[in-house]
Protein backbone atom coordinates (compact mmCIF):
# COMPACT_ATOMS: atom_id res chain seq x y z
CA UNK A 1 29.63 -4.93 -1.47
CA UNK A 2 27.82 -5.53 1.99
CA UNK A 3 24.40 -5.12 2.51
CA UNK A 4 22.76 -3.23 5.20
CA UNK A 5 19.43 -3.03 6.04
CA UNK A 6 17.00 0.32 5.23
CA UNK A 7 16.23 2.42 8.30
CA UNK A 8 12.11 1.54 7.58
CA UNK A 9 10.04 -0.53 5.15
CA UNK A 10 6.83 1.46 3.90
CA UNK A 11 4.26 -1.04 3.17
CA UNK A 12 1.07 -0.40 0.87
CA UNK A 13 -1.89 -2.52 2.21
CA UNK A 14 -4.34 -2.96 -0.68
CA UNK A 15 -2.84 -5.06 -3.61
CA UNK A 16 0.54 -5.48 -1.71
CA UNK A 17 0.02 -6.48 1.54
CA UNK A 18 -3.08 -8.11 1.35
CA UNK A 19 -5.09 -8.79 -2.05
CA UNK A 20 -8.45 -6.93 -1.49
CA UNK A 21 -8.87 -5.42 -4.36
CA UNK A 22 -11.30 -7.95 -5.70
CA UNK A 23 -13.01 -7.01 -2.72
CA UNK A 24 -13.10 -3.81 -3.84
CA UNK A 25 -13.80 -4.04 -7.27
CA UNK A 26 -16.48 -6.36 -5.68
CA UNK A 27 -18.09 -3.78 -4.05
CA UNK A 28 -17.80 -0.93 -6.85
CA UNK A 29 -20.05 -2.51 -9.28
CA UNK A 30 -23.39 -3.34 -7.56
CA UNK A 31 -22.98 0.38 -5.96
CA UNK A 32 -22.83 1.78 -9.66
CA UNK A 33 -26.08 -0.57 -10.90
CA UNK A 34 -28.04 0.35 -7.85
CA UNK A 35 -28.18 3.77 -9.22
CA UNK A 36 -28.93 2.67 -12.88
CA UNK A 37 -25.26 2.77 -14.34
CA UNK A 38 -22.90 0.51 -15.27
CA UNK A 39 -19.05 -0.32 -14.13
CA UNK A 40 -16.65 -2.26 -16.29
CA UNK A 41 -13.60 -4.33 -15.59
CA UNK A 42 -11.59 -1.56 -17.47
CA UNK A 43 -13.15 1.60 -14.88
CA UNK A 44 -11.99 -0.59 -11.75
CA UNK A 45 -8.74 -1.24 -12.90
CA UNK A 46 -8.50 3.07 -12.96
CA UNK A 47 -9.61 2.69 -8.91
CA UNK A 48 -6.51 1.06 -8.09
CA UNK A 49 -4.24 2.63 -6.05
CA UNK A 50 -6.42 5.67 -6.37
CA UNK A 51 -7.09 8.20 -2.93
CA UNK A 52 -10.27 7.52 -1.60
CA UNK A 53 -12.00 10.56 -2.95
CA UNK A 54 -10.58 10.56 -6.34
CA UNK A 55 -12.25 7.22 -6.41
CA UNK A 56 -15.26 8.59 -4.93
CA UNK A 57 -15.70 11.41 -7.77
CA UNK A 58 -15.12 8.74 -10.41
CA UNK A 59 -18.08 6.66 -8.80
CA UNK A 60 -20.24 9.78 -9.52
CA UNK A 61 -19.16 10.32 -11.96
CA UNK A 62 -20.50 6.76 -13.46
CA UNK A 63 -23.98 7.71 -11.73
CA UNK A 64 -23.32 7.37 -7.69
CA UNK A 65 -26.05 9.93 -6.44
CA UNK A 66 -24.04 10.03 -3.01
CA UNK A 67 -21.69 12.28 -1.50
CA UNK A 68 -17.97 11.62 -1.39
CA UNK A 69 -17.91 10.63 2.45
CA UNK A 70 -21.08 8.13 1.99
CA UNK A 71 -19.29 6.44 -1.18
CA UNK A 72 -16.21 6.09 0.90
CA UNK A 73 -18.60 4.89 3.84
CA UNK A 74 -20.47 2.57 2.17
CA UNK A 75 -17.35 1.00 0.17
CA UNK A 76 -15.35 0.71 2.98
CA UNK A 77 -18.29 -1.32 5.33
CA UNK A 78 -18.65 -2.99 2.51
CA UNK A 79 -14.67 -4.42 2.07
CA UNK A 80 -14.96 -4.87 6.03
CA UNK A 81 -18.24 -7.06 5.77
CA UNK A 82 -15.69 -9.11 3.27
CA UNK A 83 -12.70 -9.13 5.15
CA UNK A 84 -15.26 -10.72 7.87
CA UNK A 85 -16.52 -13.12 5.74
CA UNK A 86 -13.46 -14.54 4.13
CA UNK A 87 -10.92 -13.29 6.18
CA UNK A 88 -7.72 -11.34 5.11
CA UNK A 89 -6.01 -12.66 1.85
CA UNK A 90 -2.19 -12.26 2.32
CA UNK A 91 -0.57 -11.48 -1.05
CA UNK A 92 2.16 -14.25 -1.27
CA UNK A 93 4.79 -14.16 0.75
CA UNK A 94 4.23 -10.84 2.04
CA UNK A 95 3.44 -11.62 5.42
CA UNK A 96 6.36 -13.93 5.52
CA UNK A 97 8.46 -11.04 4.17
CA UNK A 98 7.43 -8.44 7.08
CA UNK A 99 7.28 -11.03 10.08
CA UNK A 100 11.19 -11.36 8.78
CA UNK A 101 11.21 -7.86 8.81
CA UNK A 102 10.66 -7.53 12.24
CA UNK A 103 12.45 -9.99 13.52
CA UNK A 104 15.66 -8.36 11.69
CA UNK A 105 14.79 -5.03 14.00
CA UNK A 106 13.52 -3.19 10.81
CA UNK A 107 10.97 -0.71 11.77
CA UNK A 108 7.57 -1.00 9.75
CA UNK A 109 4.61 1.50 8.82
CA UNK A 110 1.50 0.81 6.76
CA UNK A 111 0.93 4.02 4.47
CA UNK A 112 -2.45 3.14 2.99
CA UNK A 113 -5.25 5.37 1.31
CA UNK A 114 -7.79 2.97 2.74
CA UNK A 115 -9.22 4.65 6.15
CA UNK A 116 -8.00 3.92 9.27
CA UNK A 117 -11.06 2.02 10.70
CA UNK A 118 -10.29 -0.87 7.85
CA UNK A 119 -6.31 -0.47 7.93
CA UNK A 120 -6.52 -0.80 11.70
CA UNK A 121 -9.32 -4.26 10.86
CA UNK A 122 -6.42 -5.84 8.93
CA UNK A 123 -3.73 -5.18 11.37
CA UNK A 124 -5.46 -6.99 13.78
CA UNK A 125 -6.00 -9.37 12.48
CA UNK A 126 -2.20 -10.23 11.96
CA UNK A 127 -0.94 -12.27 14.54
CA UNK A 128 2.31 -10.58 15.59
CA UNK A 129 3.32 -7.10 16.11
CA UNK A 130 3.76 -5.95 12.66
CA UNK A 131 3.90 -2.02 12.21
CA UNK A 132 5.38 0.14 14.42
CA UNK A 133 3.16 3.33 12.52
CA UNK A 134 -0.13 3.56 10.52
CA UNK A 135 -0.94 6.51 8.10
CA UNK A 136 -3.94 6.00 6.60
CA UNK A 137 -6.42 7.60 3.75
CA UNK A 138 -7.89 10.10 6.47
CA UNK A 139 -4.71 11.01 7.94
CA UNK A 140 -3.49 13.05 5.29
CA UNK A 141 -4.60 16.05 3.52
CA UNK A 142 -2.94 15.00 -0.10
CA UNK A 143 -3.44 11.45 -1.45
CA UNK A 144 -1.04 9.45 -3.55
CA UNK A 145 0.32 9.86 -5.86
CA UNK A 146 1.21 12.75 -3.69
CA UNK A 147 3.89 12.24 -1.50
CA UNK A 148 2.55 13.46 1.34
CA UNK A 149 1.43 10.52 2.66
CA UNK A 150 5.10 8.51 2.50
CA UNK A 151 6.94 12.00 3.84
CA UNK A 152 4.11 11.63 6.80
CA UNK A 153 5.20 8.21 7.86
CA UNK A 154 8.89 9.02 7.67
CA UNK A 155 8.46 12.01 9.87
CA UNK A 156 6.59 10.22 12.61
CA UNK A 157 9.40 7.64 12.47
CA UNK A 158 11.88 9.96 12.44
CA UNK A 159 13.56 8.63 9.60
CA UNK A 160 15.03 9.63 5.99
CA UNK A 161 13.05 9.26 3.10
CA UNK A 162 16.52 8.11 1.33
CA UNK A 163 16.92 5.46 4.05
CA UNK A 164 13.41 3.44 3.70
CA UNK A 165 12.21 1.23 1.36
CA UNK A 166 8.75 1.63 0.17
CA UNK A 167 6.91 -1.59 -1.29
CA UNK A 168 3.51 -0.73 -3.74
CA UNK A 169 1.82 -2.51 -6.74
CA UNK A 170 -0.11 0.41 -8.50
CA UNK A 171 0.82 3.34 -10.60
CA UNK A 172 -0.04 5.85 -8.30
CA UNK A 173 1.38 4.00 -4.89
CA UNK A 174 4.32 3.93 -6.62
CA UNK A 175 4.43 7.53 -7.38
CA UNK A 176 3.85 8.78 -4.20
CA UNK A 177 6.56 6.39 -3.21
CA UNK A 178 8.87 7.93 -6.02
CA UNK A 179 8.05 11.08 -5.32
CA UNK A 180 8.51 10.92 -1.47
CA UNK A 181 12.82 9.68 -2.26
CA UNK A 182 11.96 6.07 -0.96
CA UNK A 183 13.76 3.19 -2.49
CA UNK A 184 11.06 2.39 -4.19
CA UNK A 185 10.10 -1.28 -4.88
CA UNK A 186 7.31 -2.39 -7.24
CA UNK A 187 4.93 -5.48 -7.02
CA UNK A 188 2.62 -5.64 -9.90
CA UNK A 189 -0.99 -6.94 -9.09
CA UNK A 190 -3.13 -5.88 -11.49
CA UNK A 191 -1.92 -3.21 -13.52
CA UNK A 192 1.58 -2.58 -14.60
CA UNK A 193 4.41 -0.77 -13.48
CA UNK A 194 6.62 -0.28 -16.04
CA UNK A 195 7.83 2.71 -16.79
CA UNK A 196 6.63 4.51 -13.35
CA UNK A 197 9.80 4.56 -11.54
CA UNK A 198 10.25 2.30 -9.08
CA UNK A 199 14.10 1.36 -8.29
CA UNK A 200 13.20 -2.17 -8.85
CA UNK A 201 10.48 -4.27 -10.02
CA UNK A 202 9.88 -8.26 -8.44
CA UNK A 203 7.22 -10.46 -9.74
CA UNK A 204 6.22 -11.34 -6.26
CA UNK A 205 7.31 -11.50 -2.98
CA UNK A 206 7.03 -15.07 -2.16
CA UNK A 207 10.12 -16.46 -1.28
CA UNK A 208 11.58 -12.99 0.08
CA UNK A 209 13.55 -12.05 3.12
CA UNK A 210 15.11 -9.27 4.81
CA UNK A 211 18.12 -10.24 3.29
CA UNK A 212 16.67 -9.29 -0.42
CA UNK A 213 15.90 -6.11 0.99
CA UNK A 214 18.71 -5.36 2.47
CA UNK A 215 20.26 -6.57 -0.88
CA UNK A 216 17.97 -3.81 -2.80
CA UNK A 217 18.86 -0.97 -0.34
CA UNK A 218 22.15 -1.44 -0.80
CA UNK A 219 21.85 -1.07 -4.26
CA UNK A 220 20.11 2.07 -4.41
CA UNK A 221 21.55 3.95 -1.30
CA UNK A 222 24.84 5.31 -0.15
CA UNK A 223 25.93 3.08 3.51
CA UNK A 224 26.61 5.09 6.83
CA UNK A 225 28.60 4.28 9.53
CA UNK A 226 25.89 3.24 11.10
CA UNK A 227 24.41 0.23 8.48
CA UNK A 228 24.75 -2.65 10.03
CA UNK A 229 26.47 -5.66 7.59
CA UNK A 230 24.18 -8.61 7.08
């Protein structure tokens, strides 16, 4: 069978694109302590791939005395301040993967629940054009594992949910992609994947090219007459 390339690759940015979650997780734990609690390894593991005030609540929950918009302020300054500092780990081979991407003609969006102001930090710092779209944590009105935020991105591109690929490494990331009728590919970072639903599961993307896509898409979705044969 031929292979033809999706319409769009949906990118998650924290865990899949770039590895901040340590950052993250970084940030989580003196924020808990300052207020007298404590945060283990085990609670941020639950943060990942969480919406931004899901996470929030949780934080409270473990003794944050702040409101849901300063917890999301304070985390996300505090991830920037890092991103500053050490600059912007790529996970492997993912930059590789959407640079060939985009010079195959696929169009790209970043559907993170991380707010814009960091989202548009880390596409900056990328040195080629690499998204043609952005939806970000404050841009939509449901989090994942919702779909809303995949269906969002497709809309504004103008494209078929069935005719994207979507690329995550958490539980609910994966969901939303699921949920949304993505191709849905799974990256495990930190937590696992199994079981969740994703179309297909790589260790990593190191090593990956448009052509694997294209090879998964073609797997999981009917061609048209206008798929191009690579």
């Amino acid at each position: 069978m031929s292979a033809f390339l999706p319409d769009a690759v949906l990118w998650d940015m924290d865990g899949t694109l770039v590895d901040t979650e340590p950052y993250w997780m970084a940030a989580e734990g003196p924020l808990v302590e300052s207020f007298g609690g404590t945060w283990s390894h085990e609670q941020a593991l639950q943060m990942v791939g969480l919406g931004l005030d899901d996470a929030a609540r949780l934080l409270q929950q473990a003794g944050v005395a702040l409101g849901e918009g300063e917890i999301i302020d304070t985390l996300t300054s505090r991830v920037m301040t890092s991103l500053a500092t050490d600059g912007v780990p790529f996970r492997p081979g993912a930059r590789e993967l959407l640079a060939s991407l985009r010079a195959a003609g696929v169009r790209t969006a970043l559907v993170t629940m991380s707010l814009r102001r960091m989202a548009d930090t880390v596409v900056d710092l990328i040195d080629f054009d690499a998204f043609d779209l952005i939806v970000a944590g404050d841009d939509v009105a449901r989090p994942k594992p919702f779909p809303d935020p995949y269906l969002q991105a497709c809309e504004a591109l103008g494209v078929d949910p069935a005719r994207t690929v979507a690329i995550e490494d958490s539980p609910n990331g994966l969901r939303s992609a699921v949920a949304a009728g993505t191709v849905s590919l799974g990256v495990p970072h930190m937590v696992s994947l199994e079981g969740v639903g994703a179309r297909a599961l790589w260790a990593t993307l190191e090593g990956t090219t448009a052509a694997d896509i294209a090879d998964l898409f073609s797997a999981h979705a009917a061609p048209t007459s206008q798929d191009v044969t690579r």
